[in-house]
Protein backbone atom coordinates (compact mmCIF):
# COMPACT_ATOMS: atom_id res chain seq x y z
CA UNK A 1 249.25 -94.15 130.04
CA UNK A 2 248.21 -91.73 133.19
CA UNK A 3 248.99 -94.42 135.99
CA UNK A 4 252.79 -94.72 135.95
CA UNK A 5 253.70 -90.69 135.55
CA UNK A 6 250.63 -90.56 138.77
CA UNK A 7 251.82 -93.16 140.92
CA UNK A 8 255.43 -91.44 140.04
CA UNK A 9 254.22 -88.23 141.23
CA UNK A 10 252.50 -89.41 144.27
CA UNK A 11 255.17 -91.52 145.28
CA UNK A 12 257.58 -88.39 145.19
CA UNK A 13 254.98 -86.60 147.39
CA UNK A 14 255.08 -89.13 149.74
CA UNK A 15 258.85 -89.27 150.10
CA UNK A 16 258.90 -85.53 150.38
CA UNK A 17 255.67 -86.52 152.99
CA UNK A 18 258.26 -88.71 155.62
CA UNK A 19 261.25 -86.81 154.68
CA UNK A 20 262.92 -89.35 152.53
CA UNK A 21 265.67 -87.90 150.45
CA UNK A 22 266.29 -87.85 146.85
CA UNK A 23 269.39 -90.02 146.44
CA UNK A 24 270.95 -93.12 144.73
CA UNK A 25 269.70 -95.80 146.68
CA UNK A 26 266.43 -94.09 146.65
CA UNK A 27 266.19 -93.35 143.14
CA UNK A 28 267.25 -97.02 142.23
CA UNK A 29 264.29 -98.18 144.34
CA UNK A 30 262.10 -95.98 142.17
CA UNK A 31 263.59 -97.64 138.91
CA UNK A 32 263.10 -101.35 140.81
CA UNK A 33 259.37 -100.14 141.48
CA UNK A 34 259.06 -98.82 137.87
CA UNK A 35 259.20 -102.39 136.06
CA UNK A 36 256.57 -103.74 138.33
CA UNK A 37 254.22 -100.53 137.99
CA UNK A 38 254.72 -101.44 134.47
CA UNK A 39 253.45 -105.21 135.02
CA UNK A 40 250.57 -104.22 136.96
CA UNK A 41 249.93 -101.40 134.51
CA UNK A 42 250.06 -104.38 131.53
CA UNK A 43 248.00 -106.38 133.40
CA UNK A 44 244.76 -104.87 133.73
CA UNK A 45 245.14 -103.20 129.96
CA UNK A 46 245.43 -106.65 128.51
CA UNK A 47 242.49 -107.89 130.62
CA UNK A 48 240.22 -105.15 129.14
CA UNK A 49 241.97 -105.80 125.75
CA UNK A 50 240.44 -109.47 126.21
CA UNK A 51 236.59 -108.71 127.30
CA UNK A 52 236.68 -105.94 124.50
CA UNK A 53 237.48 -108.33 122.44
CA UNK A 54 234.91 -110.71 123.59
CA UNK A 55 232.00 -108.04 122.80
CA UNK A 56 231.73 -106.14 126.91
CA UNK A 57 231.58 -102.29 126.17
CA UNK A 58 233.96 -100.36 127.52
CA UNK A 59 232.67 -99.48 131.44
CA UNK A 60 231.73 -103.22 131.81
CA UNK A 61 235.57 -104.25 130.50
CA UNK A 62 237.19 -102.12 132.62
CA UNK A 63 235.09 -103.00 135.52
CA UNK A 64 235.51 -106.84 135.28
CA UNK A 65 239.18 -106.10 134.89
CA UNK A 66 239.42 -104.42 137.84
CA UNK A 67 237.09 -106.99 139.94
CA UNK A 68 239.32 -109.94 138.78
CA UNK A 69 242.85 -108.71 139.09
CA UNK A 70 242.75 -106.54 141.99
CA UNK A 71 243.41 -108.82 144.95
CA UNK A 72 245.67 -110.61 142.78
CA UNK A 73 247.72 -108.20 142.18
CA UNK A 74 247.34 -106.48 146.05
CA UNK A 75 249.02 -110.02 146.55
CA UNK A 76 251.61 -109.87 144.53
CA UNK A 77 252.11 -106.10 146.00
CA UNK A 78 252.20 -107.27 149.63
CA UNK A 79 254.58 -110.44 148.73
CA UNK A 80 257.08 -107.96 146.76
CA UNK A 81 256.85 -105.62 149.42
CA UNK A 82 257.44 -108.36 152.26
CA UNK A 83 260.67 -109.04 150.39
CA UNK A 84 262.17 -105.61 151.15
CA UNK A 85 261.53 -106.30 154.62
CA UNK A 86 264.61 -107.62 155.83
CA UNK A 87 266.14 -104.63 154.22
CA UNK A 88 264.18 -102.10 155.98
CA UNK A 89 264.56 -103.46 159.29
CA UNK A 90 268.15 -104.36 159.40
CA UNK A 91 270.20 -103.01 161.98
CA UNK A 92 273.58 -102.46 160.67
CA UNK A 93 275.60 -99.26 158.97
CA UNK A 94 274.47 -100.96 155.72
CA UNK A 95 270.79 -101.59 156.94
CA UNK A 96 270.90 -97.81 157.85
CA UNK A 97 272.00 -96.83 154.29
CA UNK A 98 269.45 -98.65 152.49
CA UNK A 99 266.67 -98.97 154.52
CA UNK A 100 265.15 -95.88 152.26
CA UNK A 101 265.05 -99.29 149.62
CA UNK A 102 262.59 -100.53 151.72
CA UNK A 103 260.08 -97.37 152.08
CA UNK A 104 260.77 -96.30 148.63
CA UNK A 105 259.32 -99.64 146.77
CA UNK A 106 257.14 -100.04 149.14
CA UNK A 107 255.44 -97.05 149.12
CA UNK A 108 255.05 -96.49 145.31
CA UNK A 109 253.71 -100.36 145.28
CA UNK A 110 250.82 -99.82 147.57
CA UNK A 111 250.41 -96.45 145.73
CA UNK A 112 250.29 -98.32 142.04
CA UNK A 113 247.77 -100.83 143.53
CA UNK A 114 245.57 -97.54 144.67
CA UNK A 115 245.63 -96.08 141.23
């Protein structure tokens, strides 16, 4: 419940950070980044959910969660991010306009896989 509103905040730190603007394109990056914060959020809450379930008290649950879908997910974080490349790097007018798609998801990715 803590690690969307915290990877939210520290994203917007960043931005502020490397002086990327509030705007449209910048702000629909953050709702793009949302859903999958939400997936990797969902993720780990249903793997605890499971070894509760199986009888593991809380600290181990939440441990072996972590252990097993952490470089999973840093996978799926890196491939996502990889995707945005060609839109960060592109050198035209429209490159230029959106290339804050590019830092924006990629930032508050990495900084969802932190938290």
């Amino acid at each position: 419940a803590v690690a969307i509103p915290l990877v939210l905040a520290i994203t917007f730190v960043t931005m502020e950070y490397f002086g990327i603007s509030l705007q449209r394109i910048s702000l629909g990056a953050l709702i793009i980044a949302l859903g999958l914060l939400v997936d990797d959020a969902m993720i780990v809450v249903e793997m605890m959910e499971r070894k509760l379930e199986e009888g593991l008290v809380k600290i181990e649950a939440a441990s072996f969660a972590y252990s097993s879908t952490a470089f999973p997910m840093l996978t799926g974080t890196l491939i996502t991010t990889a995707g945005f490349i060609p839109v960060g790097f592109a050198a035209s007018t429209a490159g230029e306009y959106v290339r804050t798609l590019f830092y924006v998801v990629g930032i508050a990715l990495v900084v969802s896989w932190f938290v």
